[in-house]
C-alpha atoms as a PDB file:
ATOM      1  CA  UNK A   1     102.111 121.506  89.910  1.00  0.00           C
ATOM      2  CA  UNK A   2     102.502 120.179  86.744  1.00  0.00           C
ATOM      3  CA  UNK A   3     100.720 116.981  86.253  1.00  0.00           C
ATOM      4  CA  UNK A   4      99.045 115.333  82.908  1.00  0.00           C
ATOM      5  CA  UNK A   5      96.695 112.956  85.198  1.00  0.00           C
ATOM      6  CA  UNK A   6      95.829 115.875  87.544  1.00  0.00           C
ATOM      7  CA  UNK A   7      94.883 117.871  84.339  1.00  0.00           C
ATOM      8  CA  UNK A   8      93.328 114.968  82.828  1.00  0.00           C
ATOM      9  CA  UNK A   9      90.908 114.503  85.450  1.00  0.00           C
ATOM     10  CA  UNK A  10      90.274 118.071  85.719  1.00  0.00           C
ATOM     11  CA  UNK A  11      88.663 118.119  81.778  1.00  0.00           C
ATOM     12  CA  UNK A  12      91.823 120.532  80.589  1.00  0.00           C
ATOM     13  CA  UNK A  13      93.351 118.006  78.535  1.00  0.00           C
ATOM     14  CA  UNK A  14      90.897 115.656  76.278  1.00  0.00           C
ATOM     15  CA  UNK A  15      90.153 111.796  77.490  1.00  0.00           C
ATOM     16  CA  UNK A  16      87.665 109.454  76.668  1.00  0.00           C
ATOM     17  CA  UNK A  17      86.255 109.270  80.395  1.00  0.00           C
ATOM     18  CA  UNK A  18      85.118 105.736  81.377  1.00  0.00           C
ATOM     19  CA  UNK A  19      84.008 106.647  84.837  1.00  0.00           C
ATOM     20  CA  UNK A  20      83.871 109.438  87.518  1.00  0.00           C
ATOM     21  CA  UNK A  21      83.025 109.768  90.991  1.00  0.00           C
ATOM     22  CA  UNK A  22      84.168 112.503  93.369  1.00  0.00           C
ATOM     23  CA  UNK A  23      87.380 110.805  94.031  1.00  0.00           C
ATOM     24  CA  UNK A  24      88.448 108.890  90.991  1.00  0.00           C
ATOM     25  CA  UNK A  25      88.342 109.456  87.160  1.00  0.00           C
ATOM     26  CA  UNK A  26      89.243 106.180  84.681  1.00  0.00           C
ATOM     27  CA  UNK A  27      90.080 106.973  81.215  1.00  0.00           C
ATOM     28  CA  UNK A  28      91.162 104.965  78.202  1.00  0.00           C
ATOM     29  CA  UNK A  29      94.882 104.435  77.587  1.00  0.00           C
ATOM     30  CA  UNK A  30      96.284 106.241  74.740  1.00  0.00           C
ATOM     31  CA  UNK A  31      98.662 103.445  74.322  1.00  0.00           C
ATOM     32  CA  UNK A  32      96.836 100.551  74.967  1.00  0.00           C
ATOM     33  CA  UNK A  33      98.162  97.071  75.970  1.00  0.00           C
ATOM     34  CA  UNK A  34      94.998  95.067  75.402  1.00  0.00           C
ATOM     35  CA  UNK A  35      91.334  95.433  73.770  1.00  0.00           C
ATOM     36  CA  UNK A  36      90.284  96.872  77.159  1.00  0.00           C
ATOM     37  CA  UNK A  37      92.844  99.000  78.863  1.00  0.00           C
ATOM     38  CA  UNK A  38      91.505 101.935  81.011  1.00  0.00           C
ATOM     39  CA  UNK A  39      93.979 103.757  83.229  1.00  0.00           C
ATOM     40  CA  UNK A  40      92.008 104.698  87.281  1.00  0.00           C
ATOM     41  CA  UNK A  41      93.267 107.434  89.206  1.00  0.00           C
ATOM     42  CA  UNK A  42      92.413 109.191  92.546  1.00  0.00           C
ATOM     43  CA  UNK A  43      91.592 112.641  91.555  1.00  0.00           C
ATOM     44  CA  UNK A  44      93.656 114.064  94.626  1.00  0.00           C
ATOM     45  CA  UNK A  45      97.731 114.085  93.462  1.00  0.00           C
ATOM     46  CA  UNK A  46      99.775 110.847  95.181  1.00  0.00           C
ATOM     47  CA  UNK A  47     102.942 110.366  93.228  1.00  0.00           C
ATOM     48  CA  UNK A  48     102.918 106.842  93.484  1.00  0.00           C
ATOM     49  CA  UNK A  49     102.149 103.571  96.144  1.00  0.00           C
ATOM     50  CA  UNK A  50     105.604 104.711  98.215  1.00  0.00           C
ATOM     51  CA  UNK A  51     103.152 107.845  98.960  1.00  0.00           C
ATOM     52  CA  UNK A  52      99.910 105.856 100.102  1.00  0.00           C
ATOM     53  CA  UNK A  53      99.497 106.740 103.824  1.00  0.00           C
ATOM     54  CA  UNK A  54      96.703 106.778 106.565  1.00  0.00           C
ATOM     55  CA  UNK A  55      95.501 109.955 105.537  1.00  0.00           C
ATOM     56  CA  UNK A  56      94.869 108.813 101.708  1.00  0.00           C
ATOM     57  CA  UNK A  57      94.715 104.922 101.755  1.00  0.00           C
ATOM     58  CA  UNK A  58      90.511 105.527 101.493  1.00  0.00           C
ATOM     59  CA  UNK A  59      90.662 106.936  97.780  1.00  0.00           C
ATOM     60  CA  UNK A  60      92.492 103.698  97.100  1.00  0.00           C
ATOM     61  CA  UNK A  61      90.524 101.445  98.806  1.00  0.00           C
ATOM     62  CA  UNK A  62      87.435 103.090  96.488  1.00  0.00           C
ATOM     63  CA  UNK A  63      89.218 102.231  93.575  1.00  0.00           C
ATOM     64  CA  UNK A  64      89.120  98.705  94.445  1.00  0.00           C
ATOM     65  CA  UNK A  65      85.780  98.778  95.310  1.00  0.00           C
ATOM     66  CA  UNK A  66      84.866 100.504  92.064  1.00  0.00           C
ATOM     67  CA  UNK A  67      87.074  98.330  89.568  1.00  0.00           C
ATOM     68  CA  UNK A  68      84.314  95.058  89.382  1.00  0.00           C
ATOM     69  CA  UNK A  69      81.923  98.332  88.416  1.00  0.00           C
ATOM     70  CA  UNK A  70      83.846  99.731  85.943  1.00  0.00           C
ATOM     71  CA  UNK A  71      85.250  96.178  84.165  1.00  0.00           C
ATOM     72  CA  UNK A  72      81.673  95.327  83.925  1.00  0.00           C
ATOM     73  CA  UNK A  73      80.031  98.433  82.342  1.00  0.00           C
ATOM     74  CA  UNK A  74      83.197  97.769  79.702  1.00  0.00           C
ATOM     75  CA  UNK A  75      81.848  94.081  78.898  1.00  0.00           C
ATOM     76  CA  UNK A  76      84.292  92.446  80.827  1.00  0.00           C
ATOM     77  CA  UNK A  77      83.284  89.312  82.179  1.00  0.00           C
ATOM     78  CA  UNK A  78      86.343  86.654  81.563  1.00  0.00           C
ATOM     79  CA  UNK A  79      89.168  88.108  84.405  1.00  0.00           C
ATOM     80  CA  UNK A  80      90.811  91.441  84.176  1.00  0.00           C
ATOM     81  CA  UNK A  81      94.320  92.177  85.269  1.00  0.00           C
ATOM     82  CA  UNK A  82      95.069  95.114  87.274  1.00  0.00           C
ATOM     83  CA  UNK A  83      98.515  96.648  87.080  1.00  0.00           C
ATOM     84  CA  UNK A  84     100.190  99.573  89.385  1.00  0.00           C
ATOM     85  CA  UNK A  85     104.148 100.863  88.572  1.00  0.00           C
ATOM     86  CA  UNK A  86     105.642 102.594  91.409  1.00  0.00           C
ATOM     87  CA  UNK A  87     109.289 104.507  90.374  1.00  0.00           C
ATOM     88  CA  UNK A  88     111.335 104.636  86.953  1.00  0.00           C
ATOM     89  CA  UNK A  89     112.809 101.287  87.669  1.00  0.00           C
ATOM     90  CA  UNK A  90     108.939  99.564  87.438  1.00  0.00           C
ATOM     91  CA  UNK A  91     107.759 101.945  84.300  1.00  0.00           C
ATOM     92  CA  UNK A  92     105.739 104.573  86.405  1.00  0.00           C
ATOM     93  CA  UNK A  93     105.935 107.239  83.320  1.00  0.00           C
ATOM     94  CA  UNK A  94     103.505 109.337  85.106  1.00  0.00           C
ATOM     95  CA  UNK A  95     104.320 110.367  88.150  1.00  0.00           C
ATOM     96  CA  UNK A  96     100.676 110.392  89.345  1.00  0.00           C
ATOM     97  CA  UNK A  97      99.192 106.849  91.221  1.00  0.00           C
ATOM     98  CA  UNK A  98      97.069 105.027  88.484  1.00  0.00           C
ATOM     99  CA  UNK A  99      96.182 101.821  87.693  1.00  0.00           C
ATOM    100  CA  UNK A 100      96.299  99.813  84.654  1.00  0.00           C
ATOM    101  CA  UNK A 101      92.725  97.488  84.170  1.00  0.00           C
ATOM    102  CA  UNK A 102      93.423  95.115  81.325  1.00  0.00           C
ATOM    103  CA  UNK A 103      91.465  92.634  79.921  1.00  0.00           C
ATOM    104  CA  UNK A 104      90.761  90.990  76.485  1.00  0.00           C
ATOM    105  CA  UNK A 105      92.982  88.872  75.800  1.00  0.00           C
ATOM    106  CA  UNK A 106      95.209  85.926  77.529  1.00  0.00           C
ATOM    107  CA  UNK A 107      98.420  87.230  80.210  1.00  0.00           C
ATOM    108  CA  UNK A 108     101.291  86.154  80.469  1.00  0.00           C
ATOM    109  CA  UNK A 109     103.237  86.012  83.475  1.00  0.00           C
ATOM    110  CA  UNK A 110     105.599  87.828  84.747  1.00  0.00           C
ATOM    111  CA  UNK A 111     105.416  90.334  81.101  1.00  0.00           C
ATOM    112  CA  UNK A 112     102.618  90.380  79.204  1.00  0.00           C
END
């Protein structure tokens, strides 16, 4: 398999790590969208939300219950907004389930 976030996680292609656990690895965006904007994935390959299942929908679940953790050890303390594409059509460039934590500045809604 050929996957940047799978190779990413496993240290064979430079990141600046924000967190790592057993299960997950957060990183900073390379193309980032606000003053904070760390991309979290499950270390374990899922293409994307259609793929979330019984059998994975724990390493997910720990992602959630690690994002207050990470936004705080980044300073963020005013609201953070958490972002996940699923296909082409939503701007999933990576086909590899991450999500977007953004803070730093004011949204917009529904772009932004």
């Amino acid at each position: 398999m050929d996957c940047l976030f799978c190779a990413i996680a496993k240290g064979e292609i430079p990141s600046t790590k924000v967190y790592e656990d057993d299960k997950i690895f957060a990183f900073n965006d390379i193309d980032p969208q606000a003053p904070v904007h760390v991309l979290i994935i499950p270390k374990e390959h899922i293409k994307w939300a259609y793929d979330i299942n019984e059998e994975n929908s724990a390493v997910v679940a720990h992602i959630f219950e690690k994002i207050p953790e990470i936004a705080r050890s980044l300073g963020v303390n005013e609201g953070f907004r958490i972002v996940n594409n699923c296909g082409d059509q939503a701007g999933q460039s990576v086909k590899h389930l991450h999500y977007h934590l953004m803070a730093g500045r004011q949204f917009t809604w529904p772009a932004g």
